[in-house]
PDB file of N, CA and C in Angstrom:
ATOM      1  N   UNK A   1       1.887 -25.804  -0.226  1.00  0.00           N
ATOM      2  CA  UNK A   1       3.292 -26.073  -0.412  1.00  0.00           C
ATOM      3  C   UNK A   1       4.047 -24.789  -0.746  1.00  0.00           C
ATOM      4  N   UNK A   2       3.408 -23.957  -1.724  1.00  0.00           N
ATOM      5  CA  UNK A   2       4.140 -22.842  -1.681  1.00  0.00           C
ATOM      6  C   UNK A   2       3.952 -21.570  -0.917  1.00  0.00           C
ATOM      7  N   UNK A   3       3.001 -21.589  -0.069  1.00  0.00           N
ATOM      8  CA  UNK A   3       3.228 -20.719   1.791  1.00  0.00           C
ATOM      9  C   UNK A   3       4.313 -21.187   2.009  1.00  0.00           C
ATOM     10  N   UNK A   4       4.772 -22.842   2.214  1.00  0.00           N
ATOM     11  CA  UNK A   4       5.774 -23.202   2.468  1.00  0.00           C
ATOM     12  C   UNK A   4       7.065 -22.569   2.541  1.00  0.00           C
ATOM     13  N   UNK A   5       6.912 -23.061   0.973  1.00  0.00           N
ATOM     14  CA  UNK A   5       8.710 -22.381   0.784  1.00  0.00           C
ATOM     15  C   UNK A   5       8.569 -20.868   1.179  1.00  0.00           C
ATOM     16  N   UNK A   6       7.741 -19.967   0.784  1.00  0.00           N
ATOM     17  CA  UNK A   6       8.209 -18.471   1.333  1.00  0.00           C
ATOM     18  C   UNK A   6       8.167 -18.180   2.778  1.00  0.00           C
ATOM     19  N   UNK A   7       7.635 -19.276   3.701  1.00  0.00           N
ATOM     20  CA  UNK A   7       8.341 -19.148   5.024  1.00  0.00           C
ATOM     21  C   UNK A   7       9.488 -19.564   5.494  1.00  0.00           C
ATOM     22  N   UNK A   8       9.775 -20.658   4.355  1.00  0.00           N
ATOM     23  CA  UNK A   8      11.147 -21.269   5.239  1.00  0.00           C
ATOM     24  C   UNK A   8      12.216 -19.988   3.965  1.00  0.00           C
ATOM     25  N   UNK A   9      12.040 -19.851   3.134  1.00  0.00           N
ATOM     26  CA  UNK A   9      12.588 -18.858   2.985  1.00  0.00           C
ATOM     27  C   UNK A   9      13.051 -17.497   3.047  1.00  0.00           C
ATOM     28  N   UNK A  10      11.706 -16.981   4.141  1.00  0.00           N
ATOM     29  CA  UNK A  10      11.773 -15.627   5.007  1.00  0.00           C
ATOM     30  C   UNK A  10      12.815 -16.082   6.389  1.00  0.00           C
ATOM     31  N   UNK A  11      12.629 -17.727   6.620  1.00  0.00           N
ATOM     32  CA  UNK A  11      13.359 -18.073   8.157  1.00  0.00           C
ATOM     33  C   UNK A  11      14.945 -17.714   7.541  1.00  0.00           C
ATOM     34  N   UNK A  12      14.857 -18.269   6.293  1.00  0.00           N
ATOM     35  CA  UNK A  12      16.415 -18.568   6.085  1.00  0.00           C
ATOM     36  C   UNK A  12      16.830 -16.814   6.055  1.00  0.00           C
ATOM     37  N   UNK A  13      16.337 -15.824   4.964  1.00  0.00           N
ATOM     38  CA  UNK A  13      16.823 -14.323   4.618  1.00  0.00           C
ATOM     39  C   UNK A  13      16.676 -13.521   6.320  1.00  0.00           C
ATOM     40  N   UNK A  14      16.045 -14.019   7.240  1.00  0.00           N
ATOM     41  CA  UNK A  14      16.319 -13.161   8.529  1.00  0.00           C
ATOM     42  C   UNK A  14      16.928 -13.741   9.562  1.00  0.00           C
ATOM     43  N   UNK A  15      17.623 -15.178   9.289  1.00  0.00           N
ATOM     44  CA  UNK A  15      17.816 -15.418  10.764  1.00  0.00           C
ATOM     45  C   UNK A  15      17.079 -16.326  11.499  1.00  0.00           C
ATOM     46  N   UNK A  16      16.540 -16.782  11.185  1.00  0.00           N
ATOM     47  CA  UNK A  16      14.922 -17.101  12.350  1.00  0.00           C
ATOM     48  C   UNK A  16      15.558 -17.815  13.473  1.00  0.00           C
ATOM     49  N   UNK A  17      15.622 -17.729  14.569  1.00  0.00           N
ATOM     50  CA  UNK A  17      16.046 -18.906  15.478  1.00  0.00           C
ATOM     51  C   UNK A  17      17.185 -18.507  15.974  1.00  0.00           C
ATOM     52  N   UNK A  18      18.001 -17.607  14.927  1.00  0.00           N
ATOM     53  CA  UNK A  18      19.510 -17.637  15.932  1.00  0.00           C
ATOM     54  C   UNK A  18      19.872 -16.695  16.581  1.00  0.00           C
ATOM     55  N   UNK A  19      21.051 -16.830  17.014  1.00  0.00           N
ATOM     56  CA  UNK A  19      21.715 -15.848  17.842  1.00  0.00           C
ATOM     57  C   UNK A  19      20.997 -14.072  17.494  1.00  0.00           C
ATOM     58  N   UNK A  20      21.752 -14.187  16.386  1.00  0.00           N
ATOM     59  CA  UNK A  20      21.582 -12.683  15.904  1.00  0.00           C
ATOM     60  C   UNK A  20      20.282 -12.637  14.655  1.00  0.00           C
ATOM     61  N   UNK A  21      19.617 -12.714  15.018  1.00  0.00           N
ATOM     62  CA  UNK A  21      18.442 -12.906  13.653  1.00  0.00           C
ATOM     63  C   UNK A  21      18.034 -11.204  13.490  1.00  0.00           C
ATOM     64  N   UNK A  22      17.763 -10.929  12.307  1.00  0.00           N
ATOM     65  CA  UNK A  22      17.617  -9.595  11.650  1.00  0.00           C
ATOM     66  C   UNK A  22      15.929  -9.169  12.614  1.00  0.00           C
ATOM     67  N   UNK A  23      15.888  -8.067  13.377  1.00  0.00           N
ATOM     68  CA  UNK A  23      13.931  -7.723  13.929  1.00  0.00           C
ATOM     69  C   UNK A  23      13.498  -6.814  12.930  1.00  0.00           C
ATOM     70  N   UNK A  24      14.732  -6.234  12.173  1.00  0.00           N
ATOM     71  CA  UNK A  24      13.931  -4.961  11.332  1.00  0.00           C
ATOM     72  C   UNK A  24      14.448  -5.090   9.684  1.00  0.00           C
ATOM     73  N   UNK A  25      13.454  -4.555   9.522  1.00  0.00           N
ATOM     74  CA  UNK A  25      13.977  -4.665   7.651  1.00  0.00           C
ATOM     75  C   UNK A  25      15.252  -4.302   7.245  1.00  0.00           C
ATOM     76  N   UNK A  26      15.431  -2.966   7.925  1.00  0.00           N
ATOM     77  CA  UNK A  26      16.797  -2.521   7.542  1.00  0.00           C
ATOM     78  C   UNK A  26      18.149  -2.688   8.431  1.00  0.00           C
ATOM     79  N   UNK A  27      18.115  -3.991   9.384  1.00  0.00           N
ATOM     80  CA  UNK A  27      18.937  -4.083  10.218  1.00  0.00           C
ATOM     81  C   UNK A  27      19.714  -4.641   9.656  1.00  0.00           C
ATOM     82  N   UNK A  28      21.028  -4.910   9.612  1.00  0.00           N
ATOM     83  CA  UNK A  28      22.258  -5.670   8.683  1.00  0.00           C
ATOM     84  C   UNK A  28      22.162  -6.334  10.148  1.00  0.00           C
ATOM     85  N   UNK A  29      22.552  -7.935   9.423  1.00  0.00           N
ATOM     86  CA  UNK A  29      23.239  -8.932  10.533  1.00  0.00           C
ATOM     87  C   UNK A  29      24.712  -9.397  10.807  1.00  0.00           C
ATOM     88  N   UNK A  30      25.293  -8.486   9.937  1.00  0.00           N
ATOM     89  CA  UNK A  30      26.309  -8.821   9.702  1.00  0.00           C
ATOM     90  C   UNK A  30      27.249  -7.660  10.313  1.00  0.00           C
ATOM     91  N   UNK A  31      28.509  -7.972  10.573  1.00  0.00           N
ATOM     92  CA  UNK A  31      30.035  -6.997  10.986  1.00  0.00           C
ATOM     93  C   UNK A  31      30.248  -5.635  10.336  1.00  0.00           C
ATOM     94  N   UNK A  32      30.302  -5.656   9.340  1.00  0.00           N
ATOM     95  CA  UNK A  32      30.787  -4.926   8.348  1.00  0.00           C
ATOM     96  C   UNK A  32      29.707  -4.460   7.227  1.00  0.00           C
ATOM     97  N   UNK A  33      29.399  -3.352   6.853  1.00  0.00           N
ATOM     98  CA  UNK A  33      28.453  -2.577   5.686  1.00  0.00           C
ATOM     99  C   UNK A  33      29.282  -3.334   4.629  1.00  0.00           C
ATOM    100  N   UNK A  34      28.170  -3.600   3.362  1.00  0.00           N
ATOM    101  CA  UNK A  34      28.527  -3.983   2.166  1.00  0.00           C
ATOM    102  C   UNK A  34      29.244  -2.846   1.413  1.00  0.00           C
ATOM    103  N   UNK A  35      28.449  -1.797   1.134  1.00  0.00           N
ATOM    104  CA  UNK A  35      28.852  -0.604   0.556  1.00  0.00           C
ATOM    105  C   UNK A  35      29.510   0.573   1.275  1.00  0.00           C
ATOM    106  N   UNK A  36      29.700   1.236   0.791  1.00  0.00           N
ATOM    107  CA  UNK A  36      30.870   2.553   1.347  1.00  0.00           C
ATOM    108  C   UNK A  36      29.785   3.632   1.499  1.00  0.00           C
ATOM    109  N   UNK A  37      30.028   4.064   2.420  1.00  0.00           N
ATOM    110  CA  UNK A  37      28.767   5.056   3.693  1.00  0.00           C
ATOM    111  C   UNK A  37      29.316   6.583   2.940  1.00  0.00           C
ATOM    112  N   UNK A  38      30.487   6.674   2.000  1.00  0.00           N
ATOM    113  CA  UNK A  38      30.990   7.879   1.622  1.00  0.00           C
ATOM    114  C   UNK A  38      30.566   8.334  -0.315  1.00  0.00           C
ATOM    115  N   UNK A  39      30.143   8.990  -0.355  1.00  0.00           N
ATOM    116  CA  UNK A  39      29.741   9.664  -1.602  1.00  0.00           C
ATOM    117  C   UNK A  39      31.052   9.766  -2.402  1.00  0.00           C
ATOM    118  N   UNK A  40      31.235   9.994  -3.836  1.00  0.00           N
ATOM    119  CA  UNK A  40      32.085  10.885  -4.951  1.00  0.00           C
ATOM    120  C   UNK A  40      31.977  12.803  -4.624  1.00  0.00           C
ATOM    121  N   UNK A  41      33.066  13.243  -5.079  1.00  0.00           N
ATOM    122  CA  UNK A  41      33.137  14.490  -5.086  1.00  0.00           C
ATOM    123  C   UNK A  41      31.754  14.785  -6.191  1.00  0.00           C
ATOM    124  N   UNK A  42      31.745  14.101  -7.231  1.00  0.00           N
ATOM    125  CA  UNK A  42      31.045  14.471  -8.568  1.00  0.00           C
ATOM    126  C   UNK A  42      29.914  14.420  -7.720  1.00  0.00           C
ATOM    127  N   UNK A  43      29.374  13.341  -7.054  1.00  0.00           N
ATOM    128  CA  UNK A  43      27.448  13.315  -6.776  1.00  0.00           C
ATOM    129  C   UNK A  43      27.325  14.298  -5.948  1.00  0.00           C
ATOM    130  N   UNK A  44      28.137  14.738  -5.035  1.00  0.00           N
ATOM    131  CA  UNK A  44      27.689  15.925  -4.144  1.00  0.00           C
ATOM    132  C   UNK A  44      27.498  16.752  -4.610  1.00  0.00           C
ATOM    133  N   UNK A  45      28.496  17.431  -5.700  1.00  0.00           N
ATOM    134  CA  UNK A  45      28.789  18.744  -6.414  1.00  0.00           C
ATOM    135  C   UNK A  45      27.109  18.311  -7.361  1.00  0.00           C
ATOM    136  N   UNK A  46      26.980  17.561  -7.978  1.00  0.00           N
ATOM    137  CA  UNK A  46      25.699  17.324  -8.717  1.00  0.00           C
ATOM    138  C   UNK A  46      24.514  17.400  -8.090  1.00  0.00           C
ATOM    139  N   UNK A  47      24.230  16.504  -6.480  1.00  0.00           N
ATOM    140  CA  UNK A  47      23.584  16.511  -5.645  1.00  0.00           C
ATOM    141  C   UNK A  47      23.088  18.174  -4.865  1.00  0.00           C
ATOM    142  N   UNK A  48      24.148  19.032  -4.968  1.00  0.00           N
ATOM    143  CA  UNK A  48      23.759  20.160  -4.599  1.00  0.00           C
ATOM    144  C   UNK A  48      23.378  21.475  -5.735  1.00  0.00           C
ATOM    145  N   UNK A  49      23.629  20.907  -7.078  1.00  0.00           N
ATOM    146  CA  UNK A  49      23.013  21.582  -8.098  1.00  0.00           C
ATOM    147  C   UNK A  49      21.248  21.009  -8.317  1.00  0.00           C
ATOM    148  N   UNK A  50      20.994  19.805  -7.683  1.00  0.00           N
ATOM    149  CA  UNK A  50      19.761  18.972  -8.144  1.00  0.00           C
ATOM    150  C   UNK A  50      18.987  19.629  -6.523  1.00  0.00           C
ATOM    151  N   UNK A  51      19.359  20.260  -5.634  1.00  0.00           N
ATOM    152  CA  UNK A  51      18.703  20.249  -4.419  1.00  0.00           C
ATOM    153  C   UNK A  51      19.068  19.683  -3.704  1.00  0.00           C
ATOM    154  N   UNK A  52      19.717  18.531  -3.553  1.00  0.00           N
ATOM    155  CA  UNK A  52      19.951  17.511  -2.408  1.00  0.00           C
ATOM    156  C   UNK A  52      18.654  16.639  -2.861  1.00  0.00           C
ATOM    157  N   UNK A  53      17.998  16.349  -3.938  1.00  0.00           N
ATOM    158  CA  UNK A  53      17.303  15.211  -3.722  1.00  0.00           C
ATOM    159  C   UNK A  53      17.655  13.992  -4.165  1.00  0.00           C
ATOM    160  N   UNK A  54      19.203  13.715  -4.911  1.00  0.00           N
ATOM    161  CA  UNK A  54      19.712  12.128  -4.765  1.00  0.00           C
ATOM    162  C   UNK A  54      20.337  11.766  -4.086  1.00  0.00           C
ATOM    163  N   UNK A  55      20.828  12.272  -2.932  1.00  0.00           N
ATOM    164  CA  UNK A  55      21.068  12.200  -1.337  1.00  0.00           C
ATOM    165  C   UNK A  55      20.166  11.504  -0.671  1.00  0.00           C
ATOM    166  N   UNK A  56      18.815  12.498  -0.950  1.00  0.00           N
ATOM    167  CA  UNK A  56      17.948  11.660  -0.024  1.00  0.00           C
ATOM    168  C   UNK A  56      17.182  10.459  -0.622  1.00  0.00           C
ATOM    169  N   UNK A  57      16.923  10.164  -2.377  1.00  0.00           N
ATOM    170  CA  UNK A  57      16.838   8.961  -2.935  1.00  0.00           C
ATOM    171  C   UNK A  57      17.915   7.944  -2.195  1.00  0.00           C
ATOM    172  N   UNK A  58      19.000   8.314  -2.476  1.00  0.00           N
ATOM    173  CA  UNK A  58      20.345   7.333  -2.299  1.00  0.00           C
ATOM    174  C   UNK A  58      20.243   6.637  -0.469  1.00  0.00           C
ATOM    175  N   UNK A  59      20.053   7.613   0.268  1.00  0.00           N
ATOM    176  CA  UNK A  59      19.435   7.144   1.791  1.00  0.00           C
ATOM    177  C   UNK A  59      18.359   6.090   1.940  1.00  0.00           C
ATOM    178  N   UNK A  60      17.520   6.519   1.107  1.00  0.00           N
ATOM    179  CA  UNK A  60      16.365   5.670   1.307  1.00  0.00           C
ATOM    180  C   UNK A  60      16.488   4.179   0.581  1.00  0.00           C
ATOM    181  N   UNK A  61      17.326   4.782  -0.304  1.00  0.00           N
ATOM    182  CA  UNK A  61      17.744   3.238  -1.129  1.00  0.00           C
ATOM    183  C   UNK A  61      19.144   2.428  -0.342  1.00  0.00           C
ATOM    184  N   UNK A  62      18.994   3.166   0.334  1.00  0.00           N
ATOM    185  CA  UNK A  62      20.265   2.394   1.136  1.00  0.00           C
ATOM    186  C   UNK A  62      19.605   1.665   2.352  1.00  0.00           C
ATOM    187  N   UNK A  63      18.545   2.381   3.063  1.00  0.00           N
ATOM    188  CA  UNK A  63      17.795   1.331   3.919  1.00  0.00           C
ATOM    189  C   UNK A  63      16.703   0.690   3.131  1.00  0.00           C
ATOM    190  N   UNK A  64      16.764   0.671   1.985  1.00  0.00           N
ATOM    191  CA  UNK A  64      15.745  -0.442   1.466  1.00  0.00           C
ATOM    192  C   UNK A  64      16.160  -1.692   1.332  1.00  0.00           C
ATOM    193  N   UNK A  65      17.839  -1.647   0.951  1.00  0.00           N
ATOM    194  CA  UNK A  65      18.659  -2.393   0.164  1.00  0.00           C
ATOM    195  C   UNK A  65      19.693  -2.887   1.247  1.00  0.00           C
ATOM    196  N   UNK A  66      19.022  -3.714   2.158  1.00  0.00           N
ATOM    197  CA  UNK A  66      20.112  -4.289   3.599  1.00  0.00           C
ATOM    198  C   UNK A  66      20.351  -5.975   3.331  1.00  0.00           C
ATOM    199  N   UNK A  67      22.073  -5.744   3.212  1.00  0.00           N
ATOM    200  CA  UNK A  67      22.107  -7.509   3.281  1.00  0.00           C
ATOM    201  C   UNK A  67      22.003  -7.987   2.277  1.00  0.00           C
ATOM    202  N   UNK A  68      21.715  -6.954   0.665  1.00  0.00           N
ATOM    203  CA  UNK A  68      21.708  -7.252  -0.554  1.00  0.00           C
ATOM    204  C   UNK A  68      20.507  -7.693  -0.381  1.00  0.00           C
ATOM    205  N   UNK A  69      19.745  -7.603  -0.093  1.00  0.00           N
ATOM    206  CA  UNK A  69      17.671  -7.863   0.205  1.00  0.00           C
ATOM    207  C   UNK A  69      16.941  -7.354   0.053  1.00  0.00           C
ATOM    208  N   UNK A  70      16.523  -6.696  -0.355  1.00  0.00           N
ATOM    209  CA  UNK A  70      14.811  -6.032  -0.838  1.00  0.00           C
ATOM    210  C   UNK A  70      13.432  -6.508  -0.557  1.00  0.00           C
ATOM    211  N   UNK A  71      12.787  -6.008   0.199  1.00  0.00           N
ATOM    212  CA  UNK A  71      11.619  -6.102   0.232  1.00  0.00           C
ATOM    213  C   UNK A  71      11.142  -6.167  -0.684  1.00  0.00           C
ATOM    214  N   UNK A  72       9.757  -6.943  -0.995  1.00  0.00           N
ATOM    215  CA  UNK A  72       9.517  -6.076  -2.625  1.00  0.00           C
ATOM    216  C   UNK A  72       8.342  -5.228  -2.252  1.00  0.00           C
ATOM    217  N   UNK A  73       7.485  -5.352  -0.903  1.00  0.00           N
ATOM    218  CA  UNK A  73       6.447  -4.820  -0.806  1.00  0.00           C
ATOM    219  C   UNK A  73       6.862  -3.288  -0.594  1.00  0.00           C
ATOM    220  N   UNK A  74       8.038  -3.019   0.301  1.00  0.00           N
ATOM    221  CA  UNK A  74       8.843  -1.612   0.392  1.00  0.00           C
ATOM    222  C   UNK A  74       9.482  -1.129  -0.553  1.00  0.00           C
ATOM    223  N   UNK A  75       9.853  -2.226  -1.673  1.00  0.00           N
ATOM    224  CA  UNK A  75      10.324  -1.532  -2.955  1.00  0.00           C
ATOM    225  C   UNK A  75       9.128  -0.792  -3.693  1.00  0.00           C
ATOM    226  N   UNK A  76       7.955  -1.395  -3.779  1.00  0.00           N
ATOM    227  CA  UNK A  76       6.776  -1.226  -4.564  1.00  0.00           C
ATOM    228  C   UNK A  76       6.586   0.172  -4.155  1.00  0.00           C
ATOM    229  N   UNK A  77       6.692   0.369  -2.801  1.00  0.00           N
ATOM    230  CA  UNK A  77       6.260   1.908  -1.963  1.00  0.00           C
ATOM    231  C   UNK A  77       7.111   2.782  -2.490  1.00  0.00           C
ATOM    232  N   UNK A  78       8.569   2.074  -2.537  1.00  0.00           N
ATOM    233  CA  UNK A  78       9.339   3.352  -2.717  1.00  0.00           C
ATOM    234  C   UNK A  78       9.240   3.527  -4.272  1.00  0.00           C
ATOM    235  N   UNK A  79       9.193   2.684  -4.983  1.00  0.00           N
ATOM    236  CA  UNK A  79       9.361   3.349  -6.593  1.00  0.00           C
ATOM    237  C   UNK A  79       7.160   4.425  -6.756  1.00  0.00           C
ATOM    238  N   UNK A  80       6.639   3.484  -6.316  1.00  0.00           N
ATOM    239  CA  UNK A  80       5.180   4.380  -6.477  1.00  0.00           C
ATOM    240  C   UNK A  80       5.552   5.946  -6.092  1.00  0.00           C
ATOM    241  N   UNK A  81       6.461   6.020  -4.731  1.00  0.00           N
ATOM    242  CA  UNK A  81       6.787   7.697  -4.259  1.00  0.00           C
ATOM    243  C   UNK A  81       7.377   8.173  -5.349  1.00  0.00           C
ATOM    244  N   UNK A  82       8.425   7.449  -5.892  1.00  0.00           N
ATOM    245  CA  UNK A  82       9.123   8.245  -6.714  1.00  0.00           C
ATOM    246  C   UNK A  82       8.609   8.539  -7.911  1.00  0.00           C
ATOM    247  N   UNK A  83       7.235   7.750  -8.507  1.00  0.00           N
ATOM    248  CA  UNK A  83       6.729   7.893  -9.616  1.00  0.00           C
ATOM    249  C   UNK A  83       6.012   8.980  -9.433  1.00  0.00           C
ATOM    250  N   UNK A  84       4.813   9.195  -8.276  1.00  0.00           N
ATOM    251  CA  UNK A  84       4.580  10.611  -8.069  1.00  0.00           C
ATOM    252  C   UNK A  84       5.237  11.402  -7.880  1.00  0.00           C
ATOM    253  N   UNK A  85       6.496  11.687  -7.379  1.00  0.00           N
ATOM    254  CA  UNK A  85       7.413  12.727  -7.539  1.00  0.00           C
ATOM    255  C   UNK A  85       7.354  13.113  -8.982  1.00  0.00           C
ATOM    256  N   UNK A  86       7.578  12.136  -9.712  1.00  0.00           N
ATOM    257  CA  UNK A  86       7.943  12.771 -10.969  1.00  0.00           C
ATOM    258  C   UNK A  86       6.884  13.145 -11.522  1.00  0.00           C
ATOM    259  N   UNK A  87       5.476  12.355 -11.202  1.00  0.00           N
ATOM    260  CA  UNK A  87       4.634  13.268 -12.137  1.00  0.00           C
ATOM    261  C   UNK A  87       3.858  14.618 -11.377  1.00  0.00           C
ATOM    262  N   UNK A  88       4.087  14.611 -10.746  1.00  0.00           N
ATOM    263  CA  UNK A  88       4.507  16.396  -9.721  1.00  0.00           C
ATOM    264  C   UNK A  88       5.222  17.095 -10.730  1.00  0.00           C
ATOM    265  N   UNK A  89       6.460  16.565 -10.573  1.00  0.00           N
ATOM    266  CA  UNK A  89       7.284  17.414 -11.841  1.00  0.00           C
ATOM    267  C   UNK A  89       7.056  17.766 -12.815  1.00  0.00           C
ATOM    268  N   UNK A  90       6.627  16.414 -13.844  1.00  0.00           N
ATOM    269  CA  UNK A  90       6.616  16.940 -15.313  1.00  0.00           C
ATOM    270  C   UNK A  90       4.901  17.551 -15.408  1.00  0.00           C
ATOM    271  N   UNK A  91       4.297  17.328 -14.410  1.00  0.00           N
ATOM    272  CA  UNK A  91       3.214  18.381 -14.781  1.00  0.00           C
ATOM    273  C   UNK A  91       3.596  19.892 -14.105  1.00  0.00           C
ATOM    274  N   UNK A  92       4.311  19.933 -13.321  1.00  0.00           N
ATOM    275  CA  UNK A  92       4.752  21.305 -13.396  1.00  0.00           C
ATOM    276  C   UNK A  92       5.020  22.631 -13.940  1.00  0.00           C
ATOM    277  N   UNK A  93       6.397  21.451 -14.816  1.00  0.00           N
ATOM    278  CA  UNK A  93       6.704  21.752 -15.446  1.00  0.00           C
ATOM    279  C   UNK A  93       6.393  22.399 -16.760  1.00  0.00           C
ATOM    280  N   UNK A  94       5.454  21.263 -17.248  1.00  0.00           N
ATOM    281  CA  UNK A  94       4.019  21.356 -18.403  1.00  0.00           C
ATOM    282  C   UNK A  94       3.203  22.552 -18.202  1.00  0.00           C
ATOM    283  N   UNK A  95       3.131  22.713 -16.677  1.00  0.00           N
ATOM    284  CA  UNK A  95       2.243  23.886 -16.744  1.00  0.00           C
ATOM    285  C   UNK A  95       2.982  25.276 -16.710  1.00  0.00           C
ATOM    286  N   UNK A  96       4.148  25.399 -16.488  1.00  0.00           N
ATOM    287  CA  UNK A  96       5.249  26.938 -16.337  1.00  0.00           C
ATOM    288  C   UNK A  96       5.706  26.650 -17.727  1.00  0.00           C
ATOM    289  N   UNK A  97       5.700  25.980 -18.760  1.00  0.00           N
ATOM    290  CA  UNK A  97       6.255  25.864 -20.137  1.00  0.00           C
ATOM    291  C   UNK A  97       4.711  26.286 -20.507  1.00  0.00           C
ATOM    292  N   UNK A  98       3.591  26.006 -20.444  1.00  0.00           N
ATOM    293  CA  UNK A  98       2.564  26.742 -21.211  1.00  0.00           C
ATOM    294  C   UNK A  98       2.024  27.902 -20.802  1.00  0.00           C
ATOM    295  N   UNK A  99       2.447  28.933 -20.118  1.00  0.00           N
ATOM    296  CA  UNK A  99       2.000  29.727 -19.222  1.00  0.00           C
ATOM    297  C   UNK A  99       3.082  30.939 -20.301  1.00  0.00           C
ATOM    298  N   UNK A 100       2.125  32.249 -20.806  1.00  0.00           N
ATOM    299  CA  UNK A 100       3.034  32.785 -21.462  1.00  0.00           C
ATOM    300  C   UNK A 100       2.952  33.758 -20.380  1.00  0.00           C
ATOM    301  N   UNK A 101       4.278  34.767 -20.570  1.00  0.00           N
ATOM    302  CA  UNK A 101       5.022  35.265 -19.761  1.00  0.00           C
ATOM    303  C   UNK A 101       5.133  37.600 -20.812  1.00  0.00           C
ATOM    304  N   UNK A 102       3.832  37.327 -21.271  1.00  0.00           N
ATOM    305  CA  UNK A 102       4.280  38.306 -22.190  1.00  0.00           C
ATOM    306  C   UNK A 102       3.362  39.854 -21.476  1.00  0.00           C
TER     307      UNK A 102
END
């Protein structure tokens, strides 16, 4: 019974059957983008002091996040990347903060 409902509830979140039914995760079925495709002056100016890497977070979270929908199995992927990113970082970091310089 509950295969059930998460198929008729995958039919209902893509479409199943109709005209325009969603083929890809990140395809919108709809006319019009929910959100605004244009950045703040502030995140760019910030975005290009950080590298450009919440640009490319913000991209990826923008095709994760279609139709107000989430995968969760593609969410799981994307936060695991980002958790190794960071611990890339703070061991990096850890290691150029213990490294004397004398």
């Amino acid at each position: 019974m509950r295969l059930f409902c998460y198929s008729a509830h995958w039919r209902f979140l893509y479409f199943h059957g109709q005209r325009h039914a969603r083929l890809l995760k990140n395809q919108t079925v709809y006319d019009e983008p929910t959100l605004s495709s244009e950045s703040s002056r502030l995140f760019r100016f910030l975005s290009s002091l950080l590298f450009f890497a919440p640009e490319v977070h913000l991209r990826e979270m923008k095709e994760l996040w279609t139709d107000e929908i989430i995968i969760e199995i593609t969410w799981k992927k994307f936060m695991s990347k980002l958790q190794d990113e960071w611990n890339v970082f703070a061991l990096s970091v850890g290691f150029v903060s213990c490294c004397d310089y004398r």
